[in-house]
N, C-alpha and C. Protein backbone atom coordinates (compact mmCIF):
# COMPACT_ATOMS: atom_id res chain seq x y z
N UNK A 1 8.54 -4.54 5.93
CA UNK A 1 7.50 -4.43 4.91
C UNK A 1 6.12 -4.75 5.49
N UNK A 2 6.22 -4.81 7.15
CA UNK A 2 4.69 -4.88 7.31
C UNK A 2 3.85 -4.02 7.24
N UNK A 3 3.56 -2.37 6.73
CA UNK A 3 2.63 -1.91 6.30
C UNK A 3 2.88 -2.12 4.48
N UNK A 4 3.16 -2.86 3.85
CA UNK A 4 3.33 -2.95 2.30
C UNK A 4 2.52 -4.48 1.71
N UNK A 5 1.58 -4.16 1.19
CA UNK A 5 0.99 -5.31 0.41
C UNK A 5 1.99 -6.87 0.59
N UNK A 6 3.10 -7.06 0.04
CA UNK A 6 3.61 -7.93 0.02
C UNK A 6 5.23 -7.62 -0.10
N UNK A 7 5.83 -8.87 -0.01
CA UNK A 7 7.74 -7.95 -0.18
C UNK A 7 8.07 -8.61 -1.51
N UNK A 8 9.37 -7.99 -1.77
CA UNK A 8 9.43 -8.28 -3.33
C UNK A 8 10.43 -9.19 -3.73
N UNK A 9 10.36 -10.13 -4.44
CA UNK A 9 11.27 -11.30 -4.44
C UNK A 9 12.87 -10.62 -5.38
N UNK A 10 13.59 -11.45 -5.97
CA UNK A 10 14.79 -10.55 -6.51
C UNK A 10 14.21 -9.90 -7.85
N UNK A 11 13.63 -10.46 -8.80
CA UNK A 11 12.93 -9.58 -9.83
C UNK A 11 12.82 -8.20 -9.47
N UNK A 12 11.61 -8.16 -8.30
CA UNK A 12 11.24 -6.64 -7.78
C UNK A 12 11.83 -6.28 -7.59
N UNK A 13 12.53 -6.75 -6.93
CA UNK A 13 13.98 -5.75 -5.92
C UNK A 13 14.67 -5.43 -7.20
N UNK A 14 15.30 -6.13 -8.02
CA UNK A 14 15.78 -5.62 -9.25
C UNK A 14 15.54 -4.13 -9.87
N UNK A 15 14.38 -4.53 -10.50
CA UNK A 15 13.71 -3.27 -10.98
C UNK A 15 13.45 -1.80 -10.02
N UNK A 16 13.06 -2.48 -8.95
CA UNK A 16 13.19 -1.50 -8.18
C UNK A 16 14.53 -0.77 -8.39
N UNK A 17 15.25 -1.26 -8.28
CA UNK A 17 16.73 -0.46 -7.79
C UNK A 17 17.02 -0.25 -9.53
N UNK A 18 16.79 -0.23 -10.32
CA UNK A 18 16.75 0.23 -11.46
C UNK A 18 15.69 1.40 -11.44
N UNK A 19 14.99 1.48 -11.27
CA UNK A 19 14.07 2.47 -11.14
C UNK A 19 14.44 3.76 -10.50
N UNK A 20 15.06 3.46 -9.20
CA UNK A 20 15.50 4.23 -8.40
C UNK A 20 16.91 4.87 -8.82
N UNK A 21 17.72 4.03 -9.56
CA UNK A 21 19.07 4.59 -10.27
C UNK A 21 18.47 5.90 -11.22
N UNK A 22 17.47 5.55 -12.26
CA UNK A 22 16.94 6.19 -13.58
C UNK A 22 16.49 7.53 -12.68
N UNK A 23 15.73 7.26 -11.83
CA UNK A 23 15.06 8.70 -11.21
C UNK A 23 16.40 9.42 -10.31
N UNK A 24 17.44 8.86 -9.89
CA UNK A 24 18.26 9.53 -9.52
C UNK A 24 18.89 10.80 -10.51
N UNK A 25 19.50 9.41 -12.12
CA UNK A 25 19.99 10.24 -13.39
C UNK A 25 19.19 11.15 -13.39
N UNK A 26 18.02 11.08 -14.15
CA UNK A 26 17.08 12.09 -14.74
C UNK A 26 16.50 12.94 -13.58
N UNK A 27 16.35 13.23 -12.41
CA UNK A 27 15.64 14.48 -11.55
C UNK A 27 17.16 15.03 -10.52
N UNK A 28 18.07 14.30 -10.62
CA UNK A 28 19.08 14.83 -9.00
C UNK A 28 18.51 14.23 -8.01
N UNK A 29 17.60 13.71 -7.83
CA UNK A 29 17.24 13.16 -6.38
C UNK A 29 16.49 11.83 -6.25
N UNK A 30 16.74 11.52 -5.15
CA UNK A 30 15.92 10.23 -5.40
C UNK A 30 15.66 9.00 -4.08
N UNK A 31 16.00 7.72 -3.90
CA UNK A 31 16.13 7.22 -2.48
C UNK A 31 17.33 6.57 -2.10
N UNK A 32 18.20 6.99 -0.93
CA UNK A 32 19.73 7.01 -0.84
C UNK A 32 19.63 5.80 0.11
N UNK A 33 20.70 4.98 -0.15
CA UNK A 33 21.44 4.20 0.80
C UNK A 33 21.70 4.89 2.16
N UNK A 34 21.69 3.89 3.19
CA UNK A 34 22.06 5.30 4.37
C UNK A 34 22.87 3.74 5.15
N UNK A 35 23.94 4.83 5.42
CA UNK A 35 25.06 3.28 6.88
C UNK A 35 25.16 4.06 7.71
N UNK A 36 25.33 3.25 8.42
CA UNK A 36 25.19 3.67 10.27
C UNK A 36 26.96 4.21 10.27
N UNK A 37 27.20 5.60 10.55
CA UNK A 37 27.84 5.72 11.33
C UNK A 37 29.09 5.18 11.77
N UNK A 38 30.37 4.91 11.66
CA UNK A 38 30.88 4.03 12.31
C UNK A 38 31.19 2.77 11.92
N UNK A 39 30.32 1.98 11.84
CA UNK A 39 30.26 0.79 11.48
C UNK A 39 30.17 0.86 9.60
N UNK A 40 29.25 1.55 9.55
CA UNK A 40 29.30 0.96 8.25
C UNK A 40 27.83 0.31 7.44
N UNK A 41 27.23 -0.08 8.64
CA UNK A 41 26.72 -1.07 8.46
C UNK A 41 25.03 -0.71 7.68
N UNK A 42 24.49 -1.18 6.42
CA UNK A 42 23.43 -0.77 5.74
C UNK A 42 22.25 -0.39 7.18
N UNK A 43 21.38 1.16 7.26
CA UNK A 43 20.73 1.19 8.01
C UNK A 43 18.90 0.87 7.00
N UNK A 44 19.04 1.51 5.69
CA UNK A 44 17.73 1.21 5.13
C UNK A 44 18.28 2.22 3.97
N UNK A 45 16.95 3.02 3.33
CA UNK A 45 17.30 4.11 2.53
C UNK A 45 16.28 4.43 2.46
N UNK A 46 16.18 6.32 2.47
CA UNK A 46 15.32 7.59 2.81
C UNK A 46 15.54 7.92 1.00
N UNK A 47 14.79 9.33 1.41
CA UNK A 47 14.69 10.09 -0.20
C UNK A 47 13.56 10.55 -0.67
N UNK A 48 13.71 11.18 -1.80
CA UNK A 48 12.74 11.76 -2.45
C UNK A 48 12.36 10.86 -3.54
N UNK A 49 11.05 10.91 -3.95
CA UNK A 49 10.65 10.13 -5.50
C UNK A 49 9.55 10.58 -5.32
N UNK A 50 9.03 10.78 -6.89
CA UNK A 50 8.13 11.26 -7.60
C UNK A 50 7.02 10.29 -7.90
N UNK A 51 6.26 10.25 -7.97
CA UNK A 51 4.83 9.42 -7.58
C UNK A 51 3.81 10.11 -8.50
N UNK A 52 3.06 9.62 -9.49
CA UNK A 52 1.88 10.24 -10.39
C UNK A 52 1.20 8.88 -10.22
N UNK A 53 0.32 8.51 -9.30
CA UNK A 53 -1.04 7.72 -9.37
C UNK A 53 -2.35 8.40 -9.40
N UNK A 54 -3.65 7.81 -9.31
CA UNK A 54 -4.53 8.53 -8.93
C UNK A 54 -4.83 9.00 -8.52
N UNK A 55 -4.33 9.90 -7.79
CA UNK A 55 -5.26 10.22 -6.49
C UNK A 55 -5.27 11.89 -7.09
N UNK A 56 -5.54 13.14 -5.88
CA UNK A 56 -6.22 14.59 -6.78
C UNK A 56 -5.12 15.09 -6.29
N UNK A 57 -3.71 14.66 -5.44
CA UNK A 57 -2.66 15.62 -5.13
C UNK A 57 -1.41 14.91 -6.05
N UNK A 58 -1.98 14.17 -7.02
CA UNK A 58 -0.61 13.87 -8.13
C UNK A 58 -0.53 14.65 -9.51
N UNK A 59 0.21 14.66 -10.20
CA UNK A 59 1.48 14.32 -9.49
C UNK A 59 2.43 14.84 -8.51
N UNK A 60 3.31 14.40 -7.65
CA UNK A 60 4.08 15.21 -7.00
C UNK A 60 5.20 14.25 -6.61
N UNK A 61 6.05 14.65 -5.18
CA UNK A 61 7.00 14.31 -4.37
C UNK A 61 6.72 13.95 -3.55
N UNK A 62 7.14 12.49 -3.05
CA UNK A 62 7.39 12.15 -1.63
C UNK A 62 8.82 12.01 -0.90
N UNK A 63 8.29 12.05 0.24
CA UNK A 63 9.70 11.95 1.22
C UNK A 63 9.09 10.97 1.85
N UNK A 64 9.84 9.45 1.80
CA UNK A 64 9.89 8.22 1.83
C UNK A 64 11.21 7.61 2.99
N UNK A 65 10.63 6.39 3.81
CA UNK A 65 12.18 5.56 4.24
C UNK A 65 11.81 4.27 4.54
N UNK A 66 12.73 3.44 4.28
CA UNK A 66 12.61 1.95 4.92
C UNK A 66 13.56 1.31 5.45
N UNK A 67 13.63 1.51 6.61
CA UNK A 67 15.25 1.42 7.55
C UNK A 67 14.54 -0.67 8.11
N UNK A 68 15.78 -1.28 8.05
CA UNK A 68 15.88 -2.52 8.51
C UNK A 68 15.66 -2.42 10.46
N UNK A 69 14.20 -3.47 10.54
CA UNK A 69 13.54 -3.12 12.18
C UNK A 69 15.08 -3.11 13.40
N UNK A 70 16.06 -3.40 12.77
CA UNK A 70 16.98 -3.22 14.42
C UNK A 70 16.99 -1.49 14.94
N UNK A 71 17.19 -0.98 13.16
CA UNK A 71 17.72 0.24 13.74
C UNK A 71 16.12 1.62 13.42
N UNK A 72 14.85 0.79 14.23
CA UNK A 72 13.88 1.47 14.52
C UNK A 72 13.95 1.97 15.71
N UNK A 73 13.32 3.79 16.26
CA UNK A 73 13.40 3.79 17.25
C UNK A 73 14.69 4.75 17.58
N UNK A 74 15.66 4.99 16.63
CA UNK A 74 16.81 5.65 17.22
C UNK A 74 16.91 6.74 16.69
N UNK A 75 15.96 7.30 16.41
CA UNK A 75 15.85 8.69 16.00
C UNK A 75 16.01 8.63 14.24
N UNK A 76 16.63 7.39 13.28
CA UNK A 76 17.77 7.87 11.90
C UNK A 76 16.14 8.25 11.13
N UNK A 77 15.27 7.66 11.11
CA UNK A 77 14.16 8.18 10.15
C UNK A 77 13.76 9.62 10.01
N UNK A 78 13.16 9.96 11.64
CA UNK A 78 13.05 11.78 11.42
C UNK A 78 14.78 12.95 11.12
N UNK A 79 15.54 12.19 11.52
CA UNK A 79 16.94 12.90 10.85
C UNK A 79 16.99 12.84 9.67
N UNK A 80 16.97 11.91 8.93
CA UNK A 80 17.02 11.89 7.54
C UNK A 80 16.10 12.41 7.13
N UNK A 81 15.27 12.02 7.19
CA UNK A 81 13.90 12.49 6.49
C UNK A 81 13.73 14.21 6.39
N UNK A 82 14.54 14.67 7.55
CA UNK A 82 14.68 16.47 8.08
C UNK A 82 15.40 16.85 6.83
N UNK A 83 16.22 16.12 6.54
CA UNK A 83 17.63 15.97 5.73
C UNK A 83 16.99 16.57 4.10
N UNK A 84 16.02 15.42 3.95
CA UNK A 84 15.63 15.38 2.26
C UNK A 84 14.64 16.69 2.68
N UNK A 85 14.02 17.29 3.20
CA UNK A 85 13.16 18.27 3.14
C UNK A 85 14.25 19.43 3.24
N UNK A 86 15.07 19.33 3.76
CA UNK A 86 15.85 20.89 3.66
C UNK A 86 16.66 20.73 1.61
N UNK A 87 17.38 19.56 1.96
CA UNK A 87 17.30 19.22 0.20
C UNK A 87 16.65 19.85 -0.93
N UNK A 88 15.37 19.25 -0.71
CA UNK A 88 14.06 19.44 -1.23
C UNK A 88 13.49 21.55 -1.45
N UNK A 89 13.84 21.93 -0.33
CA UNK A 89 13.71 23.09 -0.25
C UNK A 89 14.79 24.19 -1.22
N UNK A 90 16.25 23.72 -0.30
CA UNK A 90 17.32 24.65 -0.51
C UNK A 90 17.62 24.39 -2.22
N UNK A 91 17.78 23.05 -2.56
CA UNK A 91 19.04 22.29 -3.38
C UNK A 91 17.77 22.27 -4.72
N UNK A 92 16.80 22.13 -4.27
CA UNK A 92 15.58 21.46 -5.45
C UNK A 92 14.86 22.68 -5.73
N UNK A 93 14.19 23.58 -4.98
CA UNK A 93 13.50 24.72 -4.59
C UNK A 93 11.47 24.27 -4.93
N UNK A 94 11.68 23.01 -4.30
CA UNK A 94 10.14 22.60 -4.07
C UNK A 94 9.39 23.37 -3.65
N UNK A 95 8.25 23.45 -3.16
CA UNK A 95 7.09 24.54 -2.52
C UNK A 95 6.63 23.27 -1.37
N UNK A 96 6.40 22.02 -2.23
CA UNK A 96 5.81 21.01 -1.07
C UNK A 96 6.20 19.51 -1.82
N UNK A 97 6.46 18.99 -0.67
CA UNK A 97 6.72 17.33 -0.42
C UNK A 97 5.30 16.96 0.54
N UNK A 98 5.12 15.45 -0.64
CA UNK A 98 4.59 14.68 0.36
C UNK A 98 4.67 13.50 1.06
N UNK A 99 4.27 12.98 2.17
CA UNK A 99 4.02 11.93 2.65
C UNK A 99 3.04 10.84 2.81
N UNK A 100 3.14 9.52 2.75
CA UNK A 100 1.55 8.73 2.65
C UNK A 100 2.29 7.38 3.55
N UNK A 101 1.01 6.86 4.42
CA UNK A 101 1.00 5.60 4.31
C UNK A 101 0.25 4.98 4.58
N UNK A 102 0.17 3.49 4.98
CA UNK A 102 -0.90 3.07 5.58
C UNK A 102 -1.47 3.29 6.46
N UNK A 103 -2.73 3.38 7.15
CA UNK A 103 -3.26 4.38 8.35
C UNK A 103 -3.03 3.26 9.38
N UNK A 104 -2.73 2.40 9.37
CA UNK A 104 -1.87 1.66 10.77
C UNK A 104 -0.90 1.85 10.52
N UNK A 105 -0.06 2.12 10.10
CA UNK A 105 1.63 3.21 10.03
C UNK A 105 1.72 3.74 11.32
N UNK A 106 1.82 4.01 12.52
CA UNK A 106 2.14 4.69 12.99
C UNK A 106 3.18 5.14 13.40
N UNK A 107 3.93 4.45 13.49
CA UNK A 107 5.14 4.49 13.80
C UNK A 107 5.92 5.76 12.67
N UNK A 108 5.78 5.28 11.23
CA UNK A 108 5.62 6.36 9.99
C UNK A 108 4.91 7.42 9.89
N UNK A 109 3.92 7.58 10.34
CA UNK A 109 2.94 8.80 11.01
C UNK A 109 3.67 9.64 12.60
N UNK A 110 4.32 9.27 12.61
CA UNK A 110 4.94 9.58 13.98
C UNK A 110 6.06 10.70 13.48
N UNK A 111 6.90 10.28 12.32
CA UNK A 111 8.04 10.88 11.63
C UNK A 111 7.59 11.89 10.95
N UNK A 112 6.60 11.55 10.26
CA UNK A 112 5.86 13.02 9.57
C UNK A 112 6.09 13.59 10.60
N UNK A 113 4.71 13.22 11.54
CA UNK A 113 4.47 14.47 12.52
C UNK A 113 6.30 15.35 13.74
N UNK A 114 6.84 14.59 13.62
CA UNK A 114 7.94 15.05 14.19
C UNK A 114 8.83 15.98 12.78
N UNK A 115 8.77 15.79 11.75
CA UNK A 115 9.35 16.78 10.81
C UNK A 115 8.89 17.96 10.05
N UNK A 116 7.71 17.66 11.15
CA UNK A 116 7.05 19.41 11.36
C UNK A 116 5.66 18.85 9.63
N UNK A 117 5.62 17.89 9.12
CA UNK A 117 4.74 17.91 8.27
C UNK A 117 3.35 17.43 8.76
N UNK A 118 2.42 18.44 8.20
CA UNK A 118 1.05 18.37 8.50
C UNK A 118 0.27 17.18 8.03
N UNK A 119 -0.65 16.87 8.43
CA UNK A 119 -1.72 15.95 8.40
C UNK A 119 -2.76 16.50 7.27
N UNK A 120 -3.34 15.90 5.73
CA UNK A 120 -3.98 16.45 5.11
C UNK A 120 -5.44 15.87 5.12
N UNK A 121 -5.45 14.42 5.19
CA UNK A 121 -6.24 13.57 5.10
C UNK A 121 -5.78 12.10 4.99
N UNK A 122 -6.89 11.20 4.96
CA UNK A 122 -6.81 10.01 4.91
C UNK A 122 -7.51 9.85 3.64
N UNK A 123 -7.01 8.52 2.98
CA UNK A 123 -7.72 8.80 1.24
C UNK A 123 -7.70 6.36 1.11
N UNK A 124 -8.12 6.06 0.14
CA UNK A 124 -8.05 5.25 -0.56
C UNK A 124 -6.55 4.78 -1.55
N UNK A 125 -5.58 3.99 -1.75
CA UNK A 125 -4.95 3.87 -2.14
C UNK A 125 -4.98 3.18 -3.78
N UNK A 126 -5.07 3.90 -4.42
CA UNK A 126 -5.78 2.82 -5.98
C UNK A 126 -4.89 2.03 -6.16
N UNK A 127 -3.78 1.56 -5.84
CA UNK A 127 -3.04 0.28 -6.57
C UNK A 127 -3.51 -0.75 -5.67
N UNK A 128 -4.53 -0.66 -4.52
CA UNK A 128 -5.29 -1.32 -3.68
C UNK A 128 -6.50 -1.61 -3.53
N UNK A 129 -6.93 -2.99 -3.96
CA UNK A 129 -8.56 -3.23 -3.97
C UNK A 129 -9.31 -3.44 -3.16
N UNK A 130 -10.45 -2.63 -3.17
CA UNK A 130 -11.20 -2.61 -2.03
C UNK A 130 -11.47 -3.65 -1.16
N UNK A 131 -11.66 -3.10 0.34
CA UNK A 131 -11.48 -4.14 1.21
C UNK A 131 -9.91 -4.45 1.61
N UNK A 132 -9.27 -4.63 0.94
CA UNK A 132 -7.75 -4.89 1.54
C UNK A 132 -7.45 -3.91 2.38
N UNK A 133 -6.62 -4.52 3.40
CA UNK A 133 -6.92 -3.99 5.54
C UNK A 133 -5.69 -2.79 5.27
N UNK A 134 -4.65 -2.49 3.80
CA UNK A 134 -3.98 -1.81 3.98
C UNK A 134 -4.18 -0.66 3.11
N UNK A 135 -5.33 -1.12 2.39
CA UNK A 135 -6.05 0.83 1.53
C UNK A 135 -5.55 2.16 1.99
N UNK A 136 -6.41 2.06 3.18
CA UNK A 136 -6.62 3.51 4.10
C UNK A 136 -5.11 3.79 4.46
N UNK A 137 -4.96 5.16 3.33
CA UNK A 137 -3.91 6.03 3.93
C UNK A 137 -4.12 7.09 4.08
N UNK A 138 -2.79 7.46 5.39
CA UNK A 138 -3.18 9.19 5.44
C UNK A 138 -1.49 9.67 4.63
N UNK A 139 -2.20 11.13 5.08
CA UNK A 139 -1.41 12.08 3.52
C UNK A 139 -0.88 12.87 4.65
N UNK A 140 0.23 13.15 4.06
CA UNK A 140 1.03 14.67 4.82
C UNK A 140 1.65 15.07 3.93
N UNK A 141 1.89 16.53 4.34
CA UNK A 141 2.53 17.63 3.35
C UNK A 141 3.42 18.41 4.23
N UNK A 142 4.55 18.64 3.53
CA UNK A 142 5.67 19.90 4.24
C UNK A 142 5.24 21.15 3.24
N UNK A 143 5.23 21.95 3.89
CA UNK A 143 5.14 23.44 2.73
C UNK A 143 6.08 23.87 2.67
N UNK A 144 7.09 23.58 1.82
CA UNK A 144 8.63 24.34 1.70
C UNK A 144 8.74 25.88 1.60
N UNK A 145 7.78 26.40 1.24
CA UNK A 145 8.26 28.00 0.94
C UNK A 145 8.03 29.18 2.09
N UNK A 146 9.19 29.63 1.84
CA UNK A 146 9.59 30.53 2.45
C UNK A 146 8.94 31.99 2.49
């Protein structure tokens, strides 16, 4: 959670994962559990979710992940993430997904750019007050259509 404002105690996490159940029911898609392979063992969870804040490209879709730091680095973010965009395309019949994060993300800016999604801009984050070092995000977009 070090590009994220703060982490979320069990309340958040709660709701969160209520949140994420409801948008599963009601759209088909949403952010999946993912285990390693083999083991078993929780790697993070990828996915799609729907996002209407301020900004001039909402509302829409993102393609999202937050894998636990051991298993950074081994390729599972841009695989998955490949994963929900063919999803997104074939299964959903989107036109475009997007991506955001903090503009010290790089590592997350790295995965865009490896899943073939473009760079749109860098913007202001409104659930973020000015001055806070994690505002500045950049935007990416996949263009699904064929």
């Amino acid at each position: 959670m070090r590009y994220f404002p703060s982490t979320l105690d069990r309340n958040a996490s709660e709701a969160f994962l209520a949140r994420i159940k409801d948008e599963m029911e009601r759209c088909g898609y949403g952010l999946w559990a993912v285990e390693e392979r083999g083991s078993g063992r929780f790697v993070g969870f990828v996915g799609l979710h729907g996002f209407d804040f301020a900004v001039d490209f909402a509302p829409g879709i993102e393609v999202g992940w937050r894998l636990l730091p051991e298993f950074w680095g081994r390729g599972y973010a841009p695989e998955m993430a490949a994963e929900c965009l063919r999803f997104a395309r074939e299964e959903l019949s989107l036109d475009r997904v997007w991506s955001f994060t903090a503009l010290q993300n790089k590592p997350s800016e790295r995965v865009m750019q490896k899943i073939g999604m473009e760079r749109v801009k860098e913007f202001d984050h409104p659930a973020l007050p000015e001055g806070h070092p994690l505002r500045r995000h950049v935007l990416y977009c996949a263009s699904l259509l064929r």
